[in-house]
N, C-alpha and C. Protein backbone atom coordinates (compact mmCIF):
# COMPACT_ATOMS: atom_id res chain seq x y z
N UNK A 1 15.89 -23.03 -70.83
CA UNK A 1 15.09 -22.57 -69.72
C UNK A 1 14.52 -21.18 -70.00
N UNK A 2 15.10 -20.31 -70.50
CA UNK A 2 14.76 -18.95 -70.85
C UNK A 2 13.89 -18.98 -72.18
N UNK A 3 14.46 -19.87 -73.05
CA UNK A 3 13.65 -19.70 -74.02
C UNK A 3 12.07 -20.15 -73.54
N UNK A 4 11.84 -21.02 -72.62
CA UNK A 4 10.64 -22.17 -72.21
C UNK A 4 10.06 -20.34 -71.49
N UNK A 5 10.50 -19.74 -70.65
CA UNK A 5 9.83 -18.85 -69.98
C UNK A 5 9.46 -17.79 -70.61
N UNK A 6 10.08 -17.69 -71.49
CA UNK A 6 9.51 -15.97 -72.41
C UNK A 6 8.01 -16.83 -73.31
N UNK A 7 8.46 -18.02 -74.00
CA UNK A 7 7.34 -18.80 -74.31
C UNK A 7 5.91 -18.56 -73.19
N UNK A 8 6.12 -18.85 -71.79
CA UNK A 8 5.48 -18.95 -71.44
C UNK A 8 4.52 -17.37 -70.75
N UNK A 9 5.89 -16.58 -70.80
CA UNK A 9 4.75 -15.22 -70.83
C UNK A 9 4.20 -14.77 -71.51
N UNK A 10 4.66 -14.98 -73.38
CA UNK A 10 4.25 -14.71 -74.08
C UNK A 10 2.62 -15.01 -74.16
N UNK A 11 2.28 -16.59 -73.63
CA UNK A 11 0.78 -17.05 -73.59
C UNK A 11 0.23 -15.98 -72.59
N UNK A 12 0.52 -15.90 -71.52
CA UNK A 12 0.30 -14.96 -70.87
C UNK A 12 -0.06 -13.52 -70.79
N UNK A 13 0.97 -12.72 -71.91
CA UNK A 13 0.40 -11.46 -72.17
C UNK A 13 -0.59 -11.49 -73.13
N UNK A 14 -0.33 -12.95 -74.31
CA UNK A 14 -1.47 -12.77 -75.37
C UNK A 14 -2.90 -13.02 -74.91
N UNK A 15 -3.02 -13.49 -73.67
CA UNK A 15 -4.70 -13.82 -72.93
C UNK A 15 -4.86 -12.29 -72.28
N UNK A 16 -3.77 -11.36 -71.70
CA UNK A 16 -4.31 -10.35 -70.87
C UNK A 16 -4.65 -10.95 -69.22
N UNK A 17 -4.04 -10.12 -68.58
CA UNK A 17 -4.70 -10.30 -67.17
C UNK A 17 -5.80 -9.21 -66.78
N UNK A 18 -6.72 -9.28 -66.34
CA UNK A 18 -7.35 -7.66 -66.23
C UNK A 18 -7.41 -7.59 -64.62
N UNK A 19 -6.86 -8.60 -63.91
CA UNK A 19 -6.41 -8.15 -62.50
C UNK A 19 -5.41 -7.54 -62.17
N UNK A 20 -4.39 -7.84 -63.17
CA UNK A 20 -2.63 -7.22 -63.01
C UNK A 20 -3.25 -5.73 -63.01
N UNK A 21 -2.56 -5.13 -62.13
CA UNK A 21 -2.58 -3.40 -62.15
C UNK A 21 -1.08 -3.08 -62.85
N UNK A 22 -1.04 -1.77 -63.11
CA UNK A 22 -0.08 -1.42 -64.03
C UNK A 22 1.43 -1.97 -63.97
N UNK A 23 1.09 -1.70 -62.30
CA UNK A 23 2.65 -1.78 -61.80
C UNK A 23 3.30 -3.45 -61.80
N UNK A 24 2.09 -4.08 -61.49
CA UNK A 24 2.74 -5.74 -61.47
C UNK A 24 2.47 -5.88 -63.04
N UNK A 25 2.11 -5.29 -64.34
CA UNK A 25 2.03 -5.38 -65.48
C UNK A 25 3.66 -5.29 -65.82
N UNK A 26 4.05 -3.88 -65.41
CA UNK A 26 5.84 -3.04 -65.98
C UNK A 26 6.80 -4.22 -64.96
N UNK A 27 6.25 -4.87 -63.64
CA UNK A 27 7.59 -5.99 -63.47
C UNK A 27 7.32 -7.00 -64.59
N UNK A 28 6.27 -7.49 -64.74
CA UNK A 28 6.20 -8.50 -65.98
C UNK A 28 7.21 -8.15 -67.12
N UNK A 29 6.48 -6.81 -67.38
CA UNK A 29 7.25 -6.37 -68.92
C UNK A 29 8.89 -6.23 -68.52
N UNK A 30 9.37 -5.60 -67.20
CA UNK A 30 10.72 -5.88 -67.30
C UNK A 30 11.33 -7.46 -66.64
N UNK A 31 10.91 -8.56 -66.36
CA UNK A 31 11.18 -9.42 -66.22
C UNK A 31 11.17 -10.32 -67.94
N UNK A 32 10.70 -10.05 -68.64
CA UNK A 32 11.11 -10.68 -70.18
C UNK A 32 12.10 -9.74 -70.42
N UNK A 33 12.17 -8.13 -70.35
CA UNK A 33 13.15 -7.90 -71.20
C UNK A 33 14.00 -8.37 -70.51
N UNK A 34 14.34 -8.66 -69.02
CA UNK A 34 15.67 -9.70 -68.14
C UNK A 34 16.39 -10.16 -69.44
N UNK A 35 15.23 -11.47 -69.70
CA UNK A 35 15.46 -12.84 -70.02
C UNK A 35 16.00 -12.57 -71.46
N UNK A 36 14.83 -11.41 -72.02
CA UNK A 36 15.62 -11.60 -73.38
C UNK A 36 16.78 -10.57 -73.93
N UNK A 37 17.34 -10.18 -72.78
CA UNK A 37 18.69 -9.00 -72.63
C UNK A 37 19.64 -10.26 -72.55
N UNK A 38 19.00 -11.12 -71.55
CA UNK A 38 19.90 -12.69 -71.09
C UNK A 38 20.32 -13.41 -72.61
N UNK A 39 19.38 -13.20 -73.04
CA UNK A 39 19.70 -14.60 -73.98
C UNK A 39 20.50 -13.28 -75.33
N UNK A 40 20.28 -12.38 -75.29
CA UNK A 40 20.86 -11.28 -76.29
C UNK A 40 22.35 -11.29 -76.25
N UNK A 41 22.89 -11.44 -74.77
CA UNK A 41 24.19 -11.07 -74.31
C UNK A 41 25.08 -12.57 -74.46
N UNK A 42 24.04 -13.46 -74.06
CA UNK A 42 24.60 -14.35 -74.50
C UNK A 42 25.20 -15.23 -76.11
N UNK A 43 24.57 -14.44 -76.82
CA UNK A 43 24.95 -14.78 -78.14
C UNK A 43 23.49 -15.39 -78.90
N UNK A 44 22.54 -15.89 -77.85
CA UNK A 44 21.33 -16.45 -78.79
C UNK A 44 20.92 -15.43 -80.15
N UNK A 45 20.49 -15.83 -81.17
CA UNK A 45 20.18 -15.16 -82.07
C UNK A 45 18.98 -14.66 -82.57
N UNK A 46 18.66 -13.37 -82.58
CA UNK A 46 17.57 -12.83 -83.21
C UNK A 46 16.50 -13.30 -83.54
N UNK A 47 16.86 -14.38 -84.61
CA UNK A 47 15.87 -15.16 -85.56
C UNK A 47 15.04 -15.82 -84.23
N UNK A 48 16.28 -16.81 -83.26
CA UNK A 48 15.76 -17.55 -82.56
C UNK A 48 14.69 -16.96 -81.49
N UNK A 49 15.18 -16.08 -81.19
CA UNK A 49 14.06 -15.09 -79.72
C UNK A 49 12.71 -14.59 -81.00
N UNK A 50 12.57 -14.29 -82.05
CA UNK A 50 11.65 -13.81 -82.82
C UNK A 50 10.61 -14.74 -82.83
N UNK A 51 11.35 -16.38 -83.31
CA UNK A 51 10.57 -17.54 -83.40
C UNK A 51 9.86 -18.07 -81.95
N UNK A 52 10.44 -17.27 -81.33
CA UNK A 52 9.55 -18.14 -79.67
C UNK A 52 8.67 -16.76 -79.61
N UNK A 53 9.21 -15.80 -80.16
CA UNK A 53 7.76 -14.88 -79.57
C UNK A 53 6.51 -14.90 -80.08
N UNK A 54 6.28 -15.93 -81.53
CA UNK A 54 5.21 -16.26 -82.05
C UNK A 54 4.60 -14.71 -82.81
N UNK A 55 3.50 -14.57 -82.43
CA UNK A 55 2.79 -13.12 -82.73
C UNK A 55 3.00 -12.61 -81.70
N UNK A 56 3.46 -12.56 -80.49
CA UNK A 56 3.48 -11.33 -79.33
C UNK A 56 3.95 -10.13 -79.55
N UNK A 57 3.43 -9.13 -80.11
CA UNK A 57 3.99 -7.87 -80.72
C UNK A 57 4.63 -7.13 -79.64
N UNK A 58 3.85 -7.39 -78.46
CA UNK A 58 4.40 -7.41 -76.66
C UNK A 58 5.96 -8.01 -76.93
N UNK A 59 6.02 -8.97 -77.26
CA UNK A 59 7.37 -9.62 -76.52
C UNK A 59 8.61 -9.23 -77.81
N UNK A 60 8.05 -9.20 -79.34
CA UNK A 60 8.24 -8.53 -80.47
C UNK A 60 9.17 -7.57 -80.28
N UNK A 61 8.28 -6.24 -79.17
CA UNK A 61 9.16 -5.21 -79.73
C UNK A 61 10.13 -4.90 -78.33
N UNK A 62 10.69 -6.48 -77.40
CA UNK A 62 11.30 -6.05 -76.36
C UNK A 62 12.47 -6.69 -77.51
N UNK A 63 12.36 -7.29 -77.69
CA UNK A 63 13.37 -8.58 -78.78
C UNK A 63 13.92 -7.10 -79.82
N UNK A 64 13.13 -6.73 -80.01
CA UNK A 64 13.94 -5.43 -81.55
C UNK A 64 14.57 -4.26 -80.42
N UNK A 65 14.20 -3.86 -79.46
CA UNK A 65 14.72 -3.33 -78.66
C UNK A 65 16.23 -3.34 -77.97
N UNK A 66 16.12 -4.60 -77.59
CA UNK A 66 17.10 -5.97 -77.07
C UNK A 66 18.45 -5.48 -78.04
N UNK A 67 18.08 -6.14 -79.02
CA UNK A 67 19.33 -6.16 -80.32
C UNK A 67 20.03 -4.83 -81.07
N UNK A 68 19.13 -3.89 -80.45
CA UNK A 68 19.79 -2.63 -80.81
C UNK A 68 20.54 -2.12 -79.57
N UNK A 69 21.08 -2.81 -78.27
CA UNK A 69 21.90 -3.10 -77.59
C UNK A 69 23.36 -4.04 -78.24
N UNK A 70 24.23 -3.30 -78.00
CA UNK A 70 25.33 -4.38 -78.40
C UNK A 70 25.68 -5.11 -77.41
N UNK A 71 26.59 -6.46 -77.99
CA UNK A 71 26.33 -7.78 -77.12
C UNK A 71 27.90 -7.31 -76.94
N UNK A 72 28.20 -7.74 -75.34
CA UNK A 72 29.18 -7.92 -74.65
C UNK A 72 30.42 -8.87 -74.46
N UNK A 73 31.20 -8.98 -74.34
CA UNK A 73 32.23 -10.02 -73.62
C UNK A 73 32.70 -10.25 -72.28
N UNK A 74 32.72 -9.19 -71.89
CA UNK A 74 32.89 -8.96 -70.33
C UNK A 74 31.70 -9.76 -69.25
N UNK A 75 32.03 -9.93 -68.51
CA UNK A 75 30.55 -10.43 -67.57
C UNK A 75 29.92 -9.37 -67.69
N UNK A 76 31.04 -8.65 -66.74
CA UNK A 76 30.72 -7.40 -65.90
C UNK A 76 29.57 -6.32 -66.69
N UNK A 77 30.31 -6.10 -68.01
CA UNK A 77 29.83 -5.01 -68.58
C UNK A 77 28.37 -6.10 -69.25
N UNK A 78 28.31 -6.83 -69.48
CA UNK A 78 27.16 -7.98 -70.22
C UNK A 78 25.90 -7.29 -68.58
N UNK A 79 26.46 -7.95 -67.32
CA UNK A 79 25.38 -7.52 -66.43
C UNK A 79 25.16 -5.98 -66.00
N UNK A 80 26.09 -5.04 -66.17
CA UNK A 80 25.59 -3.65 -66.15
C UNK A 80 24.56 -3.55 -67.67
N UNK A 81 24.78 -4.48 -68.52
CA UNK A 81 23.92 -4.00 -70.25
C UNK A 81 22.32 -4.59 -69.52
N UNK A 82 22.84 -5.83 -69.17
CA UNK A 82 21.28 -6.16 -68.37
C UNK A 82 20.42 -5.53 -67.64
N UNK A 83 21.01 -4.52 -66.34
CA UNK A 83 20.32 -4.20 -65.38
C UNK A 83 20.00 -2.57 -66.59
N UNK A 84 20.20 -2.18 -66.93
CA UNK A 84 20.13 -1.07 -67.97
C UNK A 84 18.74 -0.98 -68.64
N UNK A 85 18.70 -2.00 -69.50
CA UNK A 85 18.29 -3.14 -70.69
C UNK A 85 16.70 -2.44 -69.54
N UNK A 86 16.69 -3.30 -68.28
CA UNK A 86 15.94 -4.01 -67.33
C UNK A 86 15.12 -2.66 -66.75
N UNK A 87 15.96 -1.64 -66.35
CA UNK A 87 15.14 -0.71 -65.76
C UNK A 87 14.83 0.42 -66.72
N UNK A 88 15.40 0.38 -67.61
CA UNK A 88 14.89 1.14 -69.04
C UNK A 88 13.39 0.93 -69.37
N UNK A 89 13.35 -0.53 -69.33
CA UNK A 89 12.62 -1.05 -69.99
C UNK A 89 11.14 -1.24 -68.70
N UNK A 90 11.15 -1.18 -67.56
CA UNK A 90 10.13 -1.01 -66.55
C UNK A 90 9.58 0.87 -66.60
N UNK A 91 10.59 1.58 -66.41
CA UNK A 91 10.32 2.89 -66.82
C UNK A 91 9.66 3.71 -68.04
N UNK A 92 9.86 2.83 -68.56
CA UNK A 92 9.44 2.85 -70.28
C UNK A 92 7.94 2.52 -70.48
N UNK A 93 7.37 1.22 -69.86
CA UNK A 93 6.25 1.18 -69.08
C UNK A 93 5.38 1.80 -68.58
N UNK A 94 5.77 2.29 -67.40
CA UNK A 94 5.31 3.13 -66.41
C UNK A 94 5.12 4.17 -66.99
N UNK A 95 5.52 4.76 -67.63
CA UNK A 95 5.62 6.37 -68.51
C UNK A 95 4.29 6.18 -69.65
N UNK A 96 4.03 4.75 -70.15
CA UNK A 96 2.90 4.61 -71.25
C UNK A 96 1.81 4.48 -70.71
């Protein structure tokens, strides 16, 4: 399911919206890094999140980002790495 949705933003950022304003742009951008903090913590592998991002240099450099996070065991600490991951990564945005 996650993998099917980053797929599918990926088409998404590679067309451009030129209605999105910045701010519904940085929830976009932190709603993939969600997914791919999700699939990071969960053990999916590198290679695999690289291969669904196709050319999205967009979705690219949330994935190299992602993995220079270490992966968890805990729930707990796995969903504090997420919400982190998540608003890092909207702020990070907003600031460019």
């Amino acid at each position: 399911m996650k993998t099917k949705l980053i797929a599918a933003l990926c088409i998404v950022f590679s067309t451009g919206s030129l209605a999105a304003t910045k701010e519904e742009y940085c929830v976009s951008y932190a709603e993939v890094a969600e997914n791919v903090m999700l699939m990071r913590q969960d053990g999916t592998s590198i290679l695999k999140q690289l291969k669904v991002a196709g050319d999205s240099e967009f979705i690219k450099e949330i994935i190299l980002r992602a993995y220079k996070v270490n992966q968890y065991n805990s729930r707990e600490v796995k969903k504090r790495a997420v919400n982190k991951f998540v608003s890092d990564s909207y702020f990070l945005c907003m600031k460019s």
